[in-house]
Protein backbone atom coordinates (compact mmCIF):
# COMPACT_ATOMS: atom_id res chain seq x y z
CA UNK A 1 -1.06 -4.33 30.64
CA UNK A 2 -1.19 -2.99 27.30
CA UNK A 3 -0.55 -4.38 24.67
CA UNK A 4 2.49 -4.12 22.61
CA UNK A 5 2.38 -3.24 18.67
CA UNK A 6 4.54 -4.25 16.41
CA UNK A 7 3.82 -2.32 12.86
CA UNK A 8 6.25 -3.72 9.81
CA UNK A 9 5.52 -2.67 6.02
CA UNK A 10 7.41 -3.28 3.53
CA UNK A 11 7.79 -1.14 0.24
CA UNK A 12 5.27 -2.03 -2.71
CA UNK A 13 5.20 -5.80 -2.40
CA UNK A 14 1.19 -6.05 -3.16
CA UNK A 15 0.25 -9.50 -2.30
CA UNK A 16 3.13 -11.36 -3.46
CA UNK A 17 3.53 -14.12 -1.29
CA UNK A 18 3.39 -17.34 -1.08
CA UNK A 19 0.26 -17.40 1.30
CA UNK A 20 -1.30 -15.51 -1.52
CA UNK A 21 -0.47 -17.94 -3.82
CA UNK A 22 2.48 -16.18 -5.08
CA UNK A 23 5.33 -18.72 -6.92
CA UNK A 24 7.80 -17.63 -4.23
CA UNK A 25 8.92 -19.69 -0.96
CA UNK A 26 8.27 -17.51 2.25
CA UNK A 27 8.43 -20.53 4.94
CA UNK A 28 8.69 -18.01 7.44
CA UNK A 29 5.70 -15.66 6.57
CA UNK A 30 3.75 -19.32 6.30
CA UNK A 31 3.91 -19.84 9.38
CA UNK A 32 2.94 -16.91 10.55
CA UNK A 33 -0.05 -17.05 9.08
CA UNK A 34 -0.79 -20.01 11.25
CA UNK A 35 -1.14 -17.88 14.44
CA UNK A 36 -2.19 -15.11 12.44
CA UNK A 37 -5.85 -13.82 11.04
CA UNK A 38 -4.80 -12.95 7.27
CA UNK A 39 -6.55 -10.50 4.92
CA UNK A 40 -7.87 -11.45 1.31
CA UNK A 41 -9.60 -9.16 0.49
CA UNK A 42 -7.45 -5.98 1.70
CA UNK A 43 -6.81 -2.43 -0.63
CA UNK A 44 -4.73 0.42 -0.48
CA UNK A 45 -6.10 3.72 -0.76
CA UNK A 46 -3.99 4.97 -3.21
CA UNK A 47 -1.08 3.11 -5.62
CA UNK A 48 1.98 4.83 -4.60
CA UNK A 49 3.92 4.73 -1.23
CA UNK A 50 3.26 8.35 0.44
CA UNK A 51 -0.58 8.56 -0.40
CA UNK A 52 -1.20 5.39 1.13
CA UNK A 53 0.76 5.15 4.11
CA UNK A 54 -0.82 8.73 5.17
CA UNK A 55 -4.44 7.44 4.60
CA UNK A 56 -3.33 4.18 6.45
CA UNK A 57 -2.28 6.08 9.88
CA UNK A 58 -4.98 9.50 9.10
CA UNK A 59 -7.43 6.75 8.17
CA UNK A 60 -8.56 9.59 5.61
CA UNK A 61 -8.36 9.52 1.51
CA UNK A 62 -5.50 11.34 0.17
CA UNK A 63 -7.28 14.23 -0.99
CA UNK A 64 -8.57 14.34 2.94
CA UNK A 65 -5.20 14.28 4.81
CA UNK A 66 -3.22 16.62 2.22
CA UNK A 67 -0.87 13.50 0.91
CA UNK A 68 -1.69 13.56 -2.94
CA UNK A 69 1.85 13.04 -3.91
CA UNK A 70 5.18 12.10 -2.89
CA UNK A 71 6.83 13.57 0.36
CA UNK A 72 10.11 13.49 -1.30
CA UNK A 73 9.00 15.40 -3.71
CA UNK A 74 7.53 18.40 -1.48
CA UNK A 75 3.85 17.01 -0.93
CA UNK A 76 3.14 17.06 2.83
CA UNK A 77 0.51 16.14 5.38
CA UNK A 78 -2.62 18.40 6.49
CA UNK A 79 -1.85 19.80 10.15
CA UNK A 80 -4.04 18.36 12.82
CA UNK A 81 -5.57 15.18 11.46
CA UNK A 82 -5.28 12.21 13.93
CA UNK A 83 -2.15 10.18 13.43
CA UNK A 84 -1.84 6.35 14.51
CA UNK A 85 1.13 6.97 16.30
CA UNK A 86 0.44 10.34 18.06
CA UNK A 87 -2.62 9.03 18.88
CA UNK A 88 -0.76 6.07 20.64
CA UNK A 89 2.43 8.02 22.22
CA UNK A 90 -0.61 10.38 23.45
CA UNK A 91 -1.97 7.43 25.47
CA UNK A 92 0.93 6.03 26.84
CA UNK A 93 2.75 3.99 24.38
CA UNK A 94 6.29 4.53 23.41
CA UNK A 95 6.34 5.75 19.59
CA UNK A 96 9.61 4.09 18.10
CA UNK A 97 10.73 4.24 13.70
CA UNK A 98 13.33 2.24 11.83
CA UNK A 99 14.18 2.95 8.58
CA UNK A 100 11.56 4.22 6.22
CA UNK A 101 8.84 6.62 6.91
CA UNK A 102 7.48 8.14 3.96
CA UNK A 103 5.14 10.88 4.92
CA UNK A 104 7.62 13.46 6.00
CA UNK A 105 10.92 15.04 5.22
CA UNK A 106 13.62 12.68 6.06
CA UNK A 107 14.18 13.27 9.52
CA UNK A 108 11.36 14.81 10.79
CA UNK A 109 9.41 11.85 12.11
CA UNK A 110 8.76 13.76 15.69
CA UNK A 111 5.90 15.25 13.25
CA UNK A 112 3.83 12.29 13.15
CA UNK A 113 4.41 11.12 16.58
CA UNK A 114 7.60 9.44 17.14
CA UNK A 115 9.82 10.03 20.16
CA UNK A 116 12.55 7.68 19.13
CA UNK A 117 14.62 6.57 15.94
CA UNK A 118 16.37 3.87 14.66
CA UNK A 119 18.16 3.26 11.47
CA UNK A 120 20.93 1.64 9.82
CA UNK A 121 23.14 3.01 7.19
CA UNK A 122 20.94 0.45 4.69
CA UNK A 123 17.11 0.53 5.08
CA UNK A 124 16.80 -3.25 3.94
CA UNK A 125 15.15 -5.47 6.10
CA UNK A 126 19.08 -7.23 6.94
CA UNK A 127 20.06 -4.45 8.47
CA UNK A 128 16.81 -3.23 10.14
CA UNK A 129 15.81 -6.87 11.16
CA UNK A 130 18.81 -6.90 13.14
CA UNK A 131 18.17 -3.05 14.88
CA UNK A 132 14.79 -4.40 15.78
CA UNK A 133 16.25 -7.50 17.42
CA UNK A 134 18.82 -6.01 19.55
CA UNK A 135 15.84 -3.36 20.50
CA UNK A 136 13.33 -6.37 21.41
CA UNK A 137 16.71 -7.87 23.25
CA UNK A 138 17.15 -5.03 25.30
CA UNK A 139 13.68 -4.81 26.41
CA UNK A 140 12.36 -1.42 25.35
CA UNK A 141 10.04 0.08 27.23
CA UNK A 142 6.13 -0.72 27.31
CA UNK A 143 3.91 -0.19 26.22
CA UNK A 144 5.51 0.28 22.96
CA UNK A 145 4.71 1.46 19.14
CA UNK A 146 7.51 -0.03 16.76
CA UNK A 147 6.65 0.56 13.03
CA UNK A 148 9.75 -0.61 10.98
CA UNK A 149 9.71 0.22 7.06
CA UNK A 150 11.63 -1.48 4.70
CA UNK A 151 13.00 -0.77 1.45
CA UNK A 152 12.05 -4.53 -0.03
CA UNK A 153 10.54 -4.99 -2.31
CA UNK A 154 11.08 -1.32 -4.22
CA UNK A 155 13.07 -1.19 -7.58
CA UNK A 156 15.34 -2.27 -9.10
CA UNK A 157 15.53 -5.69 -8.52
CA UNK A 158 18.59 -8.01 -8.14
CA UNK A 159 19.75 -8.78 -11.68
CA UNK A 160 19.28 -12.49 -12.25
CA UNK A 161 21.89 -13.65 -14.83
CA UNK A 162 20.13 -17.27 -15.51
CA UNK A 163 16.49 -17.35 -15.34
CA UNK A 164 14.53 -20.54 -14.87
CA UNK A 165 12.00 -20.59 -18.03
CA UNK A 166 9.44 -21.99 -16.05
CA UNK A 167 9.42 -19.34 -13.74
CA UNK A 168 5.82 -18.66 -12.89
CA UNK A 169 4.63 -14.76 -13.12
CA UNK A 170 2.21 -12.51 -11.76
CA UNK A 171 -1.54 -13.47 -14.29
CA UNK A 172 -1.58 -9.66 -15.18
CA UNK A 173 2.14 -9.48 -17.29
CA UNK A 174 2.82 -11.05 -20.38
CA UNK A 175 5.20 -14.18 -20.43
CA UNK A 176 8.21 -12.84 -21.74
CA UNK A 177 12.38 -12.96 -20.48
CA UNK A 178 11.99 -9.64 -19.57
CA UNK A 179 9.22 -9.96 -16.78
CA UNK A 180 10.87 -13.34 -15.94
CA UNK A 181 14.16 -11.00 -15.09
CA UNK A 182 12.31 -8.59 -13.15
CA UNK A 183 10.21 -11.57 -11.23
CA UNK A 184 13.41 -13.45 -10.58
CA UNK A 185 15.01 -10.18 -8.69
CA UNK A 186 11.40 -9.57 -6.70
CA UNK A 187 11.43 -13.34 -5.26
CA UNK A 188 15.05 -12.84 -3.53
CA UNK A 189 13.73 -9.51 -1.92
CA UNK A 190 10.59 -11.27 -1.10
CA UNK A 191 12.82 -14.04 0.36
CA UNK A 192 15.20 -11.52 2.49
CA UNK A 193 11.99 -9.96 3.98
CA UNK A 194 10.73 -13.63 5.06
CA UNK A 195 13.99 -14.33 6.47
CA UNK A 196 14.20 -11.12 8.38
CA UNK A 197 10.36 -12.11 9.67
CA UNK A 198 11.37 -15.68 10.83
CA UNK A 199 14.27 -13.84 12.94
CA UNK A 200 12.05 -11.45 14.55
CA UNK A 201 9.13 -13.99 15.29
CA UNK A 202 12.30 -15.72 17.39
CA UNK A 203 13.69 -12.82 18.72
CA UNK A 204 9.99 -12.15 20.11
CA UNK A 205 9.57 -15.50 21.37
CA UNK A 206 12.68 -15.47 22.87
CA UNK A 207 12.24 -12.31 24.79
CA UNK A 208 8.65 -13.53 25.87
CA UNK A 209 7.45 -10.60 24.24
CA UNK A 210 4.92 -12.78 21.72
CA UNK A 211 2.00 -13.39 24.03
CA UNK A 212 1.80 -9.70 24.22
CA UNK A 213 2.53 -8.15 21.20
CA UNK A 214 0.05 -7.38 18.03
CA UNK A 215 1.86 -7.68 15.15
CA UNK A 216 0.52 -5.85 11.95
CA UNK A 217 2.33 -7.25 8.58
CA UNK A 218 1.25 -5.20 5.78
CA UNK A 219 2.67 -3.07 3.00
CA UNK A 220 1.88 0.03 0.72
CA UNK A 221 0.45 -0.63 -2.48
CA UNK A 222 1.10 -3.51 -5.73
CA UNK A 223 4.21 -4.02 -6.93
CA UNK A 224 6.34 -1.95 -9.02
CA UNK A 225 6.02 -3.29 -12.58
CA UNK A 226 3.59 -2.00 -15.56
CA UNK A 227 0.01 -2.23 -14.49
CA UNK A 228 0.10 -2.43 -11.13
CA UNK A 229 1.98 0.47 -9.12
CA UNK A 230 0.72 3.60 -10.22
CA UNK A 231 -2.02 2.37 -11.53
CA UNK A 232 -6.06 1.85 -9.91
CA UNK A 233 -6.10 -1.95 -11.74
CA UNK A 234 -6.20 -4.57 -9.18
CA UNK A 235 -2.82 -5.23 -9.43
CA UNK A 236 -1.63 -1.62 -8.24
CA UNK A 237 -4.03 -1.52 -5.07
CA UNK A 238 -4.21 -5.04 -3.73
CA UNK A 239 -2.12 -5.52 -0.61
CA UNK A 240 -1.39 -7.83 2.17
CA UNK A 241 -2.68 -7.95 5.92
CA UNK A 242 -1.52 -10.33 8.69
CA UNK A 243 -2.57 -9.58 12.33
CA UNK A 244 -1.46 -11.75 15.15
CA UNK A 245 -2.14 -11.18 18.76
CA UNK A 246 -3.54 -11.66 21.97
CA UNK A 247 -7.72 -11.73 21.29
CA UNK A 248 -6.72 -11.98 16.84
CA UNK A 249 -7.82 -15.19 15.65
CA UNK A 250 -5.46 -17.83 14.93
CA UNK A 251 -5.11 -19.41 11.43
CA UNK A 252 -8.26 -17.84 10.57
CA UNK A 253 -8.70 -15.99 6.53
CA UNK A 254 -10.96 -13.08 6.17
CA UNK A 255 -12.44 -11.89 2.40
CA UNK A 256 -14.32 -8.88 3.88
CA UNK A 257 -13.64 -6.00 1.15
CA UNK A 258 -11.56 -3.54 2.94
CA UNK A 259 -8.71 -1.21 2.81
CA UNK A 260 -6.09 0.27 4.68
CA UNK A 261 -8.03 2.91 5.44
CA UNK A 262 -9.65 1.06 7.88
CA UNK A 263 -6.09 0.31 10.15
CA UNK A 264 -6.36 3.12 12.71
CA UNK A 265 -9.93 2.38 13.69
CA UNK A 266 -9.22 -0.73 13.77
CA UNK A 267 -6.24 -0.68 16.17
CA UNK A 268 -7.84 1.86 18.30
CA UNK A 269 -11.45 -0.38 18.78
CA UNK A 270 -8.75 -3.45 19.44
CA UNK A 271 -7.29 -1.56 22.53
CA UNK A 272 -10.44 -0.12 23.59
CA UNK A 273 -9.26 3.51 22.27
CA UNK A 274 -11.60 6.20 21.37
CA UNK A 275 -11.82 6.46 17.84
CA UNK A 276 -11.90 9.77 15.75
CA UNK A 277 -15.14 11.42 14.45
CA UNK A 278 -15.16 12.13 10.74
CA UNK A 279 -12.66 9.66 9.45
CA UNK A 280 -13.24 7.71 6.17
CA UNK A 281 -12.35 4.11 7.65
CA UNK A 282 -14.23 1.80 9.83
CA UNK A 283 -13.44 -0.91 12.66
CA UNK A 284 -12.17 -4.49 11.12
CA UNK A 285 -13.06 -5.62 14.71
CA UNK A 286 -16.39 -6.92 14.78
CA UNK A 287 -15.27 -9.21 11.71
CA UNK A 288 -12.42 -9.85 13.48
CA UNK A 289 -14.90 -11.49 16.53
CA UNK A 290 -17.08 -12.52 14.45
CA UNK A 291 -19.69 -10.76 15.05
CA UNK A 292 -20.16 -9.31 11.05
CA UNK A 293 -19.29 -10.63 7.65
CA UNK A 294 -18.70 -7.71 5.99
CA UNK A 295 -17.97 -3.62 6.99
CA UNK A 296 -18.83 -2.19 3.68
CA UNK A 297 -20.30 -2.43 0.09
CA UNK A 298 -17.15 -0.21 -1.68
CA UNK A 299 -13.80 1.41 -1.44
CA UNK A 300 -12.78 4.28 -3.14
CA UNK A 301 -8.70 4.22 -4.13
CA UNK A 302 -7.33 7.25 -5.98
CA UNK A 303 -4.32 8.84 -7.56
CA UNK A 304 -3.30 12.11 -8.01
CA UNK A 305 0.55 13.15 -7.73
CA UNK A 306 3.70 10.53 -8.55
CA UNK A 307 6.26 11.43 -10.56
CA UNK A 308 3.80 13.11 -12.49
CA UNK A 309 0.18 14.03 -12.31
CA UNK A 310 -2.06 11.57 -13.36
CA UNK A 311 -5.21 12.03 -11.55
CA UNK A 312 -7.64 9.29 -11.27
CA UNK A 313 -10.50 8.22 -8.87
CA UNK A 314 -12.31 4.83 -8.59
CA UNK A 315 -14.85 2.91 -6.94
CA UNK A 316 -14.42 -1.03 -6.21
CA UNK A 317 -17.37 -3.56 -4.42
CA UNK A 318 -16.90 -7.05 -4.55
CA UNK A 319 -18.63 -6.84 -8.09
CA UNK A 320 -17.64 -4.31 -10.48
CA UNK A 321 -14.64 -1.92 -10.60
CA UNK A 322 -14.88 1.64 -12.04
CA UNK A 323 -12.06 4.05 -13.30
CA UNK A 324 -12.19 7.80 -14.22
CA UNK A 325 -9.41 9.56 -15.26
CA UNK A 326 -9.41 13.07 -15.39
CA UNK A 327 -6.33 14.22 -18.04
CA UNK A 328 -5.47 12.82 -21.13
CA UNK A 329 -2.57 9.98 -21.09
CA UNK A 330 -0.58 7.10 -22.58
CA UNK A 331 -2.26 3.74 -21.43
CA UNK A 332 0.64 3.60 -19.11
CA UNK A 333 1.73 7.08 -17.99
CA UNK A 334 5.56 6.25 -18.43
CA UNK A 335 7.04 8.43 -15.70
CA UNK A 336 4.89 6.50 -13.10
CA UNK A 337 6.29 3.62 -13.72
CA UNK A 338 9.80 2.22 -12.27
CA UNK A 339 12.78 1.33 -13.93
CA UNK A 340 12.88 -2.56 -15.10
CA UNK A 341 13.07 -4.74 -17.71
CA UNK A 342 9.44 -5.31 -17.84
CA UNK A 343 9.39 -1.67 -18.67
CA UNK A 344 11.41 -1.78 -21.33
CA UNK A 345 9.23 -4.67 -22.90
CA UNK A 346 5.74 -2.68 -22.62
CA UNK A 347 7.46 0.17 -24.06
CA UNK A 348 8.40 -1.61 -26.88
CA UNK A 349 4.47 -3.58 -27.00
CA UNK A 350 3.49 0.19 -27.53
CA UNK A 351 1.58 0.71 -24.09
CA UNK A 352 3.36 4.51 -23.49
CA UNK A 353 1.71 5.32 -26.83
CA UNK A 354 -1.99 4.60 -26.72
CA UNK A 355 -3.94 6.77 -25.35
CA UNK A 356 -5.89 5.84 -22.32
CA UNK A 357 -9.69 5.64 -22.29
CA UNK A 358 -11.61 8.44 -19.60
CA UNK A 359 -13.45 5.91 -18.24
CA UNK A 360 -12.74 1.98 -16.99
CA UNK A 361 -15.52 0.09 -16.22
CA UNK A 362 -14.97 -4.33 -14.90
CA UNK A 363 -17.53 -6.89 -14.18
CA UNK A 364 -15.13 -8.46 -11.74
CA UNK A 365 -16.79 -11.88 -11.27
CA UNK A 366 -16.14 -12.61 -14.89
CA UNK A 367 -13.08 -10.93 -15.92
CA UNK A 368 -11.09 -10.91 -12.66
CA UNK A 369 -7.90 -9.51 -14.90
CA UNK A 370 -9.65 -6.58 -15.36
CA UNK A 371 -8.88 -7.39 -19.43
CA UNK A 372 -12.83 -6.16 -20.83
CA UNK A 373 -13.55 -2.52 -20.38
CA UNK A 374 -17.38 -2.57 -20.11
CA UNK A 375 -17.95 1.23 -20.59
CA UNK A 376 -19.84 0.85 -23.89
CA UNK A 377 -21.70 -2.03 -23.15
CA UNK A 378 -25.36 -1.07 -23.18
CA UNK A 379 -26.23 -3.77 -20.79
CA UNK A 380 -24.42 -2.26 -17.74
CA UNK A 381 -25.36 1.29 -19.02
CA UNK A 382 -27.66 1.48 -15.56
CA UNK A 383 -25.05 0.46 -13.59
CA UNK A 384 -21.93 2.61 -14.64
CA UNK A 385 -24.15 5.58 -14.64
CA UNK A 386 -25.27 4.44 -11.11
CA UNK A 387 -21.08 4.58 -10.25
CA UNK A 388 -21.09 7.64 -12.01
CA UNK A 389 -23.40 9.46 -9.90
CA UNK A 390 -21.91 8.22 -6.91
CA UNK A 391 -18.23 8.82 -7.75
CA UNK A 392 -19.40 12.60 -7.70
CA UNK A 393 -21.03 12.58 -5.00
CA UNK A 394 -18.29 10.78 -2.98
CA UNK A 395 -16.18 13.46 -4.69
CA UNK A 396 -18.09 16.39 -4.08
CA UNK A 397 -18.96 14.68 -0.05
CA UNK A 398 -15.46 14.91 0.95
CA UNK A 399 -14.36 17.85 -1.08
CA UNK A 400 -12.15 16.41 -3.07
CA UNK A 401 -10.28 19.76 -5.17
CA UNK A 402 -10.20 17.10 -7.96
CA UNK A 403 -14.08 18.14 -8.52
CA UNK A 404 -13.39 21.70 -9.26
CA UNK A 405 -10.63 20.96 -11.95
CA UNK A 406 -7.10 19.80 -12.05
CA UNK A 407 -5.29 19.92 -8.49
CA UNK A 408 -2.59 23.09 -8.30
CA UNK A 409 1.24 21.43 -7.41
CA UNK A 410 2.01 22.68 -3.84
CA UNK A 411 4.50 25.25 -3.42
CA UNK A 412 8.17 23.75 -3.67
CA UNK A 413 6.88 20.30 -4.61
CA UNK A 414 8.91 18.76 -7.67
CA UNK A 415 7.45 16.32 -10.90
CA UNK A 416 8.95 14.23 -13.43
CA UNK A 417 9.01 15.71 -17.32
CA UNK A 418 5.74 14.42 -18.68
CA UNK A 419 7.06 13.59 -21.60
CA UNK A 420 10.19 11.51 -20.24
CA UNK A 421 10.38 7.74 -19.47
CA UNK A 422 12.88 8.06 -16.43
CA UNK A 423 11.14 9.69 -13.37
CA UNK A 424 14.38 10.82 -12.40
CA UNK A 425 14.46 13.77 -14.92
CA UNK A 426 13.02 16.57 -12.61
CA UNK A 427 10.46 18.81 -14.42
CA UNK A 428 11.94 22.35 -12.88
CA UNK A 429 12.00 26.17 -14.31
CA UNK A 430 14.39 25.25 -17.34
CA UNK A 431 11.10 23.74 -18.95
């Protein structure tokens, strides 16, 4: 038989956890991991929550698959690119949603290849957890595709009246109350997702559905506070990966650089699946048996459309990190970032009026907080031209608009005033 898959992503949670060595308690999502093959070394494609789910079901860069900005906000998929669950209700598996999709209009989820829908009135994992557990009760039919989407961990936080002053933060923000606030609000949604995960690892074990079932634990992109969402720093595109399964390793950690990217091949290759010609991901498979180390020498995460248009392309190995951005902009571009108290800090520190540098260049191995930008540095001149040259060519080898100047808004899509700090303020005709 088939196996099941069981496909549950949260909304920009990065990789805070505690098996990353997060400060926050997630029993639950512990012992997962024990059964589990867990990714260290895993990337988004793109910071924000559209662009990167789309590449992670297309396995194609954003600027391949159409998904450049927010679907929301009017951006929308390329029509005929393979699609993870198409692909699967196309082969026999039952395609089921709850809650959040986010590379469609609301509603429309028959477009990327669901036949059924679930939701609650609340997309937090409470509510959903619960949806999925009467579902698994009730013994859907199989094979089946479940992808559940959660709103936690997205802004705004919980408000945490009394915070502990040892609280331990994220390396890349500042110690201050104010990121203490926001950190205190993320660990209770961090804690409500582990709960709901420890409820449907019973439910599954329960229903005997565990020994054949592949769950796939992941999220979007980093978490949604200044310098990491919305941004191509480490902290905006590092995310989380937990596999478990019959033939997945158990207990087992893998550092091979990768990205989401590389999902649908990988899926497809672990159910024997043909896999699409001319995507831009590759098979996590043969590391997964062992049989390779590694899959590939880069990654190539980008940013075009959030709230506003910040374009950006990059280029990360397990050595060196490089940034070009392609408009001129405040250090943080304030619009892309969420509402929070940290926020309000770095706009008082001044960071939404510098200017950013074009270029970011990191050494990595020595400055893993990404806190020395190398660019004029004459001894890695060879080297950044050398990720120079092949930026462009990447660019120019998937034909990337970005290449020929700055990318046109699609018809009816909808940005943030530039100028404005609160991405709600829709940039429309009056301006």
């Amino acid at each position: 038989m088939k196996p099941n898959i069981l496909h549950i992503i949260t909304h920009d949670t990065g990789r805070y956890l505690e098996c990353y060595g997060a400060a926050v308690k997630t029993p639950n999502i512990n012992k997962l991991t024990q059964n589990s093959t867990t990714f260290t070394n895993y990337f988004c494609c793109a910071p924000q929550c559209s662009p990167s789910r789309a590449g992670m079901f297309s396995s194609l860069v954003p600027h391949r698959n159409g998904m450049m900005g927010l679907a929301h906000r009017g951006f929308r998929l390329k029509k005929g690119i393979p699609y993870l669950p198409e692909i699967l209700r196309n082969n026999g598996y039952r395609t089921i949603l709850l809650g959040i999709q986010h590379e469609a209009e609301w509603g429309k989820h028959a477009e990327l290849g669901y036949q059924d829908f679930f939701t609650s009135e609340i997309t937090s994992c409470i509510h959903l957890g619960e949806v999925l557990c009467n579902i698994l009760e009730n013994k859907p039919q199989e094979p089946f595709f479940i992808s559940m989407g959660v709103s936690e961990t997205h802004q705004r936080y919980p408000i945490v009246e009394h915070v502990d002053e040892q609280l331990k933060l994220p390396e890349f923000l500042p110690d201050s109350i104010e990121v203490k606030k926001d950190i205190a609000g993320l660990n209770i949604l961090v804690q409500r997702v582990d709960d709901a995960i420890g409820k449907i690892i019973s439910t599954l074990e329960k229903t005997k559905l565990m020994d054949n079932t592949l769950i796939i634990f992941t999220t979007d992109h980093g978490i949604a506070l200044p310098g990491a969402k919305a941004t191509l720093f480490d902290p905006g595109i590092e995310i989380f990966l937990i596999m478990k399964g019959p033939g997945i390793p158990e207990g087992k950690t893998i550092n091979c650089l990768s990205w989401n990217i590389d999902l649908l091949p990988t899926v497809l290759d672990y159910l024997g699946m043909e896999i699409p010609d001319n995507i831009d991901g590759v098979s996590l498979m043969p590391v997964l048996k062992g049989q390779k180390t590694s899959v590939r020498e880069c990654i190539y995460p980008e940013l075009t459309y959030h709230a506003g248009y910040d374009p950006m392309r990059s280029i990360r190995t397990e050595k060196y990190k490089y940034i070009r951005c392609f408009e001129t902009r405040s250090y943080y571009f304030p619009v892309n970032v969420d509402e929070s108290f940290s926020k309000t800090l770095f706009k008082k520190l001044g960071y939404f009026d510098r200017i950013r540098p074009f270029e970011f260049f990191f050494d990595l191995e020595n400055d893993k907080r990404e806190r020395k930008n190398l660019i004029g540095e004459p001894a890695y001149k060879d080297i950044i031209e050398k990720f120079r040259k092949q930026l462009v060519d990447f660019m120019k080898q998937t034909m990337d608009p970005l290449i020929c100047g700055p990318v046109p808004l699609p018809e009816g899509a909808k940005l943030s005033v530039p100028w404005g700090h609160d991405p709600k303020e829709v940039w429309n005709e009056q301006f």
